[in-house]
N, C-alpha and C. Protein backbone atom coordinates (compact mmCIF):
# COMPACT_ATOMS: atom_id res chain seq x y z
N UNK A 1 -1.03 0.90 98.95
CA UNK A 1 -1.57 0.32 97.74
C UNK A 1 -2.44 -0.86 98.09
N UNK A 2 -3.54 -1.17 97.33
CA UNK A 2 -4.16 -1.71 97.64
C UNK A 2 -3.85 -3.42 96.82
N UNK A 3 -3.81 -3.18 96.17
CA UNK A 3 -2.63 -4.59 95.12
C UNK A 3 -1.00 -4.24 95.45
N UNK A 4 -0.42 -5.64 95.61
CA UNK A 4 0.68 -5.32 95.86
C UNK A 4 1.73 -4.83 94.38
N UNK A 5 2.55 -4.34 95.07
CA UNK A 5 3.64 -3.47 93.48
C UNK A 5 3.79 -4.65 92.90
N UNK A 6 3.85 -4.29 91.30
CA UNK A 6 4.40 -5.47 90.63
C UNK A 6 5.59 -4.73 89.46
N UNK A 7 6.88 -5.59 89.97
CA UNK A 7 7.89 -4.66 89.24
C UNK A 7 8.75 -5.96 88.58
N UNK A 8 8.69 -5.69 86.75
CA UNK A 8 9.24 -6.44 85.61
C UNK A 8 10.45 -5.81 85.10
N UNK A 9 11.48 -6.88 85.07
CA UNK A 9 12.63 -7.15 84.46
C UNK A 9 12.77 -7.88 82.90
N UNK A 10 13.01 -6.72 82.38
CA UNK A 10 12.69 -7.49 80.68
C UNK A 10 14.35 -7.68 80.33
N UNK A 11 15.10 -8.28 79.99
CA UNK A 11 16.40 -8.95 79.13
C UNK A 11 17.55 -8.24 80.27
N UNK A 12 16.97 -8.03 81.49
CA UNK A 12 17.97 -7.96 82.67
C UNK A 12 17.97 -9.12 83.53
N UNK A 13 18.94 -9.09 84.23
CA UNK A 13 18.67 -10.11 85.62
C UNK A 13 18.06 -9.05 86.48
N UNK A 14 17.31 -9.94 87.51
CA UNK A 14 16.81 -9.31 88.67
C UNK A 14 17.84 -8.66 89.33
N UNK A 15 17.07 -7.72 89.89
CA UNK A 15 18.87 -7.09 90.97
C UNK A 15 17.68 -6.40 92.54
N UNK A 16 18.47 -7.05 93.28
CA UNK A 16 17.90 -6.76 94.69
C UNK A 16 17.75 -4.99 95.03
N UNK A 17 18.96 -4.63 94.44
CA UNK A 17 19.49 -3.00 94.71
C UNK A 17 18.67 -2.36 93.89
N UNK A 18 18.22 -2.33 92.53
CA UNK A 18 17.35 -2.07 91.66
C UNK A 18 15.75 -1.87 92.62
N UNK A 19 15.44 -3.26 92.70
CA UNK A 19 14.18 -3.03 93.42
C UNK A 19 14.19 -2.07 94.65
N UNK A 20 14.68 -2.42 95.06
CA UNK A 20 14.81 -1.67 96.43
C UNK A 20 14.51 -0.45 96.10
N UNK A 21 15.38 0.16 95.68
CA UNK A 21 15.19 1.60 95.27
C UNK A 21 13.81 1.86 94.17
N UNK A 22 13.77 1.15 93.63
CA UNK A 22 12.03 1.40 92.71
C UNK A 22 10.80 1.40 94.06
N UNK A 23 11.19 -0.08 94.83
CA UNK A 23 10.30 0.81 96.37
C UNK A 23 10.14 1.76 97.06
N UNK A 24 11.48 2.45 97.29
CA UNK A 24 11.65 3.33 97.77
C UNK A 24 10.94 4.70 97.15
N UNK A 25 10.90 4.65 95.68
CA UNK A 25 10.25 5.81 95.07
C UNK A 25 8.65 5.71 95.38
N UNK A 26 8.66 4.36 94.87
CA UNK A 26 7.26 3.81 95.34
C UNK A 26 6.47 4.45 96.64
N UNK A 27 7.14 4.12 97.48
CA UNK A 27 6.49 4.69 98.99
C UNK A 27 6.24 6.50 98.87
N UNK A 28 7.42 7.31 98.21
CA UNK A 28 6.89 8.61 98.39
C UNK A 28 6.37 8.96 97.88
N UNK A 29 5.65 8.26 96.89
CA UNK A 29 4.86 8.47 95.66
C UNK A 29 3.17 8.42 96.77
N UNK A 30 3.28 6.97 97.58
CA UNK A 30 1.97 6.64 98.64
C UNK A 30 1.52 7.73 99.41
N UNK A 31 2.76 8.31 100.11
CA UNK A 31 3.11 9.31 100.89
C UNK A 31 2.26 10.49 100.44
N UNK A 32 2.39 10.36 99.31
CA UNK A 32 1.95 12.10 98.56
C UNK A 32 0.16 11.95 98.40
N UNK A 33 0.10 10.55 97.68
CA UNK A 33 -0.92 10.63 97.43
C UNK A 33 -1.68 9.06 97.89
N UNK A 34 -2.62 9.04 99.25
CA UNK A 34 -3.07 7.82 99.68
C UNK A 34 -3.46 6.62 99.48
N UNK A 35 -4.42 6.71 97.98
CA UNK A 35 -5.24 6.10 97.45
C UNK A 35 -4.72 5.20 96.20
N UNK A 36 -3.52 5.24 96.07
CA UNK A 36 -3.43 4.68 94.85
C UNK A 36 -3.21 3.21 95.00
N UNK A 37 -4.00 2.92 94.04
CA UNK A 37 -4.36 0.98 94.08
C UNK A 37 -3.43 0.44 93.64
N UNK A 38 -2.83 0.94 92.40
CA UNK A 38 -1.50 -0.72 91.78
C UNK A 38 -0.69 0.23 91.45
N UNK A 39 0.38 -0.38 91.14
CA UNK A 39 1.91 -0.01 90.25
C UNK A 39 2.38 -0.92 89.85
N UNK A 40 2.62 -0.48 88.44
CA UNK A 40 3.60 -1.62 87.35
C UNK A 40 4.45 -0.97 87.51
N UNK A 41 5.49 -1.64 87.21
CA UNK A 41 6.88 -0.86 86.77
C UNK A 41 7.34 -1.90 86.26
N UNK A 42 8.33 -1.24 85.20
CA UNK A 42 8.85 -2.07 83.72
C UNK A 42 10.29 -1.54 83.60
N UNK A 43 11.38 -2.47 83.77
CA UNK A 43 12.52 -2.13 83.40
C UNK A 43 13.04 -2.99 82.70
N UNK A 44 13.89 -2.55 81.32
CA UNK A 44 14.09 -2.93 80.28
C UNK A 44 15.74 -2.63 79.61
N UNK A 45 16.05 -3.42 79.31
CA UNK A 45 17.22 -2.87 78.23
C UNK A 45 16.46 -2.77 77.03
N UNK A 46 16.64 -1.09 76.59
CA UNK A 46 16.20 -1.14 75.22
C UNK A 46 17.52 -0.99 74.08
N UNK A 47 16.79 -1.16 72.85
CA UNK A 47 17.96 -1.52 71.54
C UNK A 47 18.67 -0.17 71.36
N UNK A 48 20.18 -0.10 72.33
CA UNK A 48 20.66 1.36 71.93
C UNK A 48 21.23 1.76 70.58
N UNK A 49 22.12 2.42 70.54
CA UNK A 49 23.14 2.77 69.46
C UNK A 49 24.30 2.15 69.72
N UNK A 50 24.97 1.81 68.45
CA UNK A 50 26.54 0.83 68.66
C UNK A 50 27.43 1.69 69.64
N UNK A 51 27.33 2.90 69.52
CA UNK A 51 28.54 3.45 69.93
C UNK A 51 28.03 3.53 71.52
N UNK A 52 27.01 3.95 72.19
CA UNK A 52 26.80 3.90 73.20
C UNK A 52 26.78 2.59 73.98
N UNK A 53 26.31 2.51 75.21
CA UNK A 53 26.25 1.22 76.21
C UNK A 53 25.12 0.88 76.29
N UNK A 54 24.43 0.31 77.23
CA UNK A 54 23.56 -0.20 77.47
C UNK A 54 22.69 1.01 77.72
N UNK A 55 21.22 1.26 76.90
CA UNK A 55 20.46 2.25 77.56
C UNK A 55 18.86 1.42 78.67
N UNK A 56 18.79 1.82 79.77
CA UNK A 56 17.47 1.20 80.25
C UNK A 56 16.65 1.86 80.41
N UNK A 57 15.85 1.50 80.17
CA UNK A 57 14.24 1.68 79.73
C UNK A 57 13.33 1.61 80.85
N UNK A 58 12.58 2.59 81.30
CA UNK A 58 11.46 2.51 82.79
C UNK A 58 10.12 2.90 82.80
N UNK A 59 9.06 2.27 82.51
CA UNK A 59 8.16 2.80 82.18
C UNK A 59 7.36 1.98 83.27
N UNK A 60 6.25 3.09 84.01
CA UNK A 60 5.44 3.08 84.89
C UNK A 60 4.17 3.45 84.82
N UNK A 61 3.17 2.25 84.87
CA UNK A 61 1.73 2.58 85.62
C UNK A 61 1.13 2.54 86.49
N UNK A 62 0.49 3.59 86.68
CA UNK A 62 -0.21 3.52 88.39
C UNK A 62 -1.89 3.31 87.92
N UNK A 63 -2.37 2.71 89.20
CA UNK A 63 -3.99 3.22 89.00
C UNK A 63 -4.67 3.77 90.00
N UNK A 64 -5.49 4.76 89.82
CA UNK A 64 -6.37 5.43 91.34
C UNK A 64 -7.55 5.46 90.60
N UNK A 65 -8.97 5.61 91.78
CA UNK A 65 -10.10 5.80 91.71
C UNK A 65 -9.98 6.34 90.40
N UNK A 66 -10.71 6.14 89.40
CA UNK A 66 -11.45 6.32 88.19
C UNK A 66 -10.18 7.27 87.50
N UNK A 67 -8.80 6.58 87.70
CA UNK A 67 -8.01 7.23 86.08
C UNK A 67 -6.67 6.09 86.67
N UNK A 68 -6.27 6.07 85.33
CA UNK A 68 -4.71 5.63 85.21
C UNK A 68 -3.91 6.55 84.75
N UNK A 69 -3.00 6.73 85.93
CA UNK A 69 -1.55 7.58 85.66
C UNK A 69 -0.37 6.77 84.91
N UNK A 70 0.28 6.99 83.94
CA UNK A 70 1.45 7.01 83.63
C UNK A 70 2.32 7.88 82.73
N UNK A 71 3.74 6.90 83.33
CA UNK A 71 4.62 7.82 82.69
C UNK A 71 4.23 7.77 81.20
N UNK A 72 4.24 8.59 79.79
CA UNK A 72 3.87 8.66 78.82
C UNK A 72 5.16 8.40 77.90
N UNK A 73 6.08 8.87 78.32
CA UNK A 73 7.07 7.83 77.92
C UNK A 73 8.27 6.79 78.24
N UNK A 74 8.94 6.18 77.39
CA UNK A 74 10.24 5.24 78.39
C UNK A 74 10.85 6.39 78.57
N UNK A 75 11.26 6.52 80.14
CA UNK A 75 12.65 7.32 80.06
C UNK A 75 13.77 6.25 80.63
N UNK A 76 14.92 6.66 79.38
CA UNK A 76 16.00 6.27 79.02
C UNK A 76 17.16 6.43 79.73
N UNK A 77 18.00 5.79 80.19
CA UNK A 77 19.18 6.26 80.64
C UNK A 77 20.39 5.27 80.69
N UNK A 78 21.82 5.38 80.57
CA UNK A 78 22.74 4.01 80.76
C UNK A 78 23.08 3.85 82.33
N UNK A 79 22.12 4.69 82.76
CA UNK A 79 22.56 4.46 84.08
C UNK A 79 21.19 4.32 84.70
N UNK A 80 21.05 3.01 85.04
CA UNK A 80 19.12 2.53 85.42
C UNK A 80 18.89 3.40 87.22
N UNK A 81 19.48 3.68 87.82
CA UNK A 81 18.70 4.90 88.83
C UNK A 81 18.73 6.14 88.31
N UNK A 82 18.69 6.31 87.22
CA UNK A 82 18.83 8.31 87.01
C UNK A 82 17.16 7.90 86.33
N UNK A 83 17.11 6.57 85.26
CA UNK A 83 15.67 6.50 84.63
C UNK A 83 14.96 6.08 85.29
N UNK A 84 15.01 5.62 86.45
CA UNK A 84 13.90 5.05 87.64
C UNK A 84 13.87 6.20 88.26
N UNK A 85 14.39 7.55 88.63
CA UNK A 85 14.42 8.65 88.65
C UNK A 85 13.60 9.88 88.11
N UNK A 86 13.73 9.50 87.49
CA UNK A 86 13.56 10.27 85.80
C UNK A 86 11.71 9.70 85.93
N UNK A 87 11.45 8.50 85.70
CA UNK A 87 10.06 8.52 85.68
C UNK A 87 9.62 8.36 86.49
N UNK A 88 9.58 8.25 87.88
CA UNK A 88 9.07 8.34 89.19
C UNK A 88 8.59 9.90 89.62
N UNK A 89 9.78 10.87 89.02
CA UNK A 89 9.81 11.73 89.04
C UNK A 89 8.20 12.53 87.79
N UNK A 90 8.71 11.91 86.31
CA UNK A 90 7.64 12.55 85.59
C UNK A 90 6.08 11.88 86.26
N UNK A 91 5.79 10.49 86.55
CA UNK A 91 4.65 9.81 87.47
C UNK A 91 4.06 11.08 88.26
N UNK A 92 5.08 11.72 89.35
CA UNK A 92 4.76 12.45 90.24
C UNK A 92 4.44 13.43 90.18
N UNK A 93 4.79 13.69 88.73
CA UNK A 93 4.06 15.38 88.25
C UNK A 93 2.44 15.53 88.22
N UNK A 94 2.55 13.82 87.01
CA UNK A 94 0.86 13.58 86.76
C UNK A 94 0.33 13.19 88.09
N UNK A 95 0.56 12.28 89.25
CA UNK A 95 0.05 12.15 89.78
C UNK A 95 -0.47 13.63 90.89
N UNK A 96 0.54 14.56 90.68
CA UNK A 96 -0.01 15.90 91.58
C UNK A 96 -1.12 16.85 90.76
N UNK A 97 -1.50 16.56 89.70
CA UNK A 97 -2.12 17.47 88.73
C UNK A 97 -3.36 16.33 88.99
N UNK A 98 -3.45 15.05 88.97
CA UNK A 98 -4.36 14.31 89.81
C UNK A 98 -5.35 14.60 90.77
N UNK A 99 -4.39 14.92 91.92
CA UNK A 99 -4.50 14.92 93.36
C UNK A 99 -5.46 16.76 93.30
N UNK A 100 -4.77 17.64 92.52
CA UNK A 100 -5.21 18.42 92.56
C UNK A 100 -6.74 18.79 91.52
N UNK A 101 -6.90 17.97 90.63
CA UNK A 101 -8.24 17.82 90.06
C UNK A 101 -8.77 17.40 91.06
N UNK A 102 -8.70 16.38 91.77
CA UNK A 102 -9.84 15.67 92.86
C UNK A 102 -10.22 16.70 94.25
N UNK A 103 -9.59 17.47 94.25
CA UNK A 103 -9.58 18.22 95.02
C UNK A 103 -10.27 19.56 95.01
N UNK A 104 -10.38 19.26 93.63
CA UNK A 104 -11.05 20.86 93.31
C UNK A 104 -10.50 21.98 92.86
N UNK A 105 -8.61 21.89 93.52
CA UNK A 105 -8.19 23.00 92.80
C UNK A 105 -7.64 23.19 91.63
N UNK A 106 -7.56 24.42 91.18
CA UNK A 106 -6.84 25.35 89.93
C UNK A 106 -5.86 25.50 90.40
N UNK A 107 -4.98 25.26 89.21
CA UNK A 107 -3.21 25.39 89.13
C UNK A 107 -3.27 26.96 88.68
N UNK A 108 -2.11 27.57 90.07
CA UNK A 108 -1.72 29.05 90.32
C UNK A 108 -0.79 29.11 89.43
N UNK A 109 -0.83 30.32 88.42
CA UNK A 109 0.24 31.12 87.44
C UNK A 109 0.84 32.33 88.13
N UNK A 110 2.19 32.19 88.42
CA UNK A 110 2.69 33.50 88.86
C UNK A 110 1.83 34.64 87.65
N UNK A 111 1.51 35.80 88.51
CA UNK A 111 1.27 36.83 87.86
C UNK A 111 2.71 37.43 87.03
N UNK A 112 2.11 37.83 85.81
CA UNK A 112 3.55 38.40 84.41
C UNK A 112 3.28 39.78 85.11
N UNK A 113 4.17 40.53 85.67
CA UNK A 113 4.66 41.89 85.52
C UNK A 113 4.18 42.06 84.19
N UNK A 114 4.14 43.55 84.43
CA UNK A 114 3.80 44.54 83.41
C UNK A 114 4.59 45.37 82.94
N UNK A 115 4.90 44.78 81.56
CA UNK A 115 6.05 45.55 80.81
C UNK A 115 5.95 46.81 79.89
N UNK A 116 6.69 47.67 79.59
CA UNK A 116 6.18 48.99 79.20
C UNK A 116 5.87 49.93 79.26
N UNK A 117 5.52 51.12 78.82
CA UNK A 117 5.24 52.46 79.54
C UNK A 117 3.76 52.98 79.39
């Protein structure tokens, strides 16, 4: 990356173990794809339901040569590595549908069998 990561804690404390692991996604995210200049990342307690616990909130932007990737929505979870998970993971979808516009290629459809007589 060409700016260093910048990763926000909204109505949490900081947690060393947290980051760490948001780096860690971070890097295979670099890995995949070379060029990418910044990353936000946003972790949040958002306003759950009484009966549930704490839900956290992870929402991520990236930027590369002429587009911004992000996740499109918070993904949610009471357990903050399944949603740092969870959108690192959806990031990495957009960022491969990215990688593959710049590249030139078309996304392959298994061929449908032919049903019928």
């Amino acid at each position: 990356m060409q700016v260093p990561m910048q990763i926000t804690f909204r109505d949490i404390p900081k947690s060393d173990a947290v980051e760490a692991d948001i780096r860690r996604h971070a890097v295979k995210l670099e890995e995949f794809c070379d060029y990418i200049v910044s990353c936000r990342v946003t972790v949040e307690v958002s306003a759950g339901h009484k009966h549930q616990g704490k839900l956290y909130s992870v929402h991520i932007d990236l930027k590369a040569p002429r587009d911004e990737i992000s996740s499109t929505r918070h993904h949610e979870n009471e357990d903050v590595y399944v949603a740092i998970r969870d959108a690192f993971d959806a990031v990495k979808r957009r960022l491969q549908d990215y990688v593959r516009k710049q590249q030139g290629q078309k996304k392959l459809h298994k061929p449908v069998p032919a049903t019928g007589q």
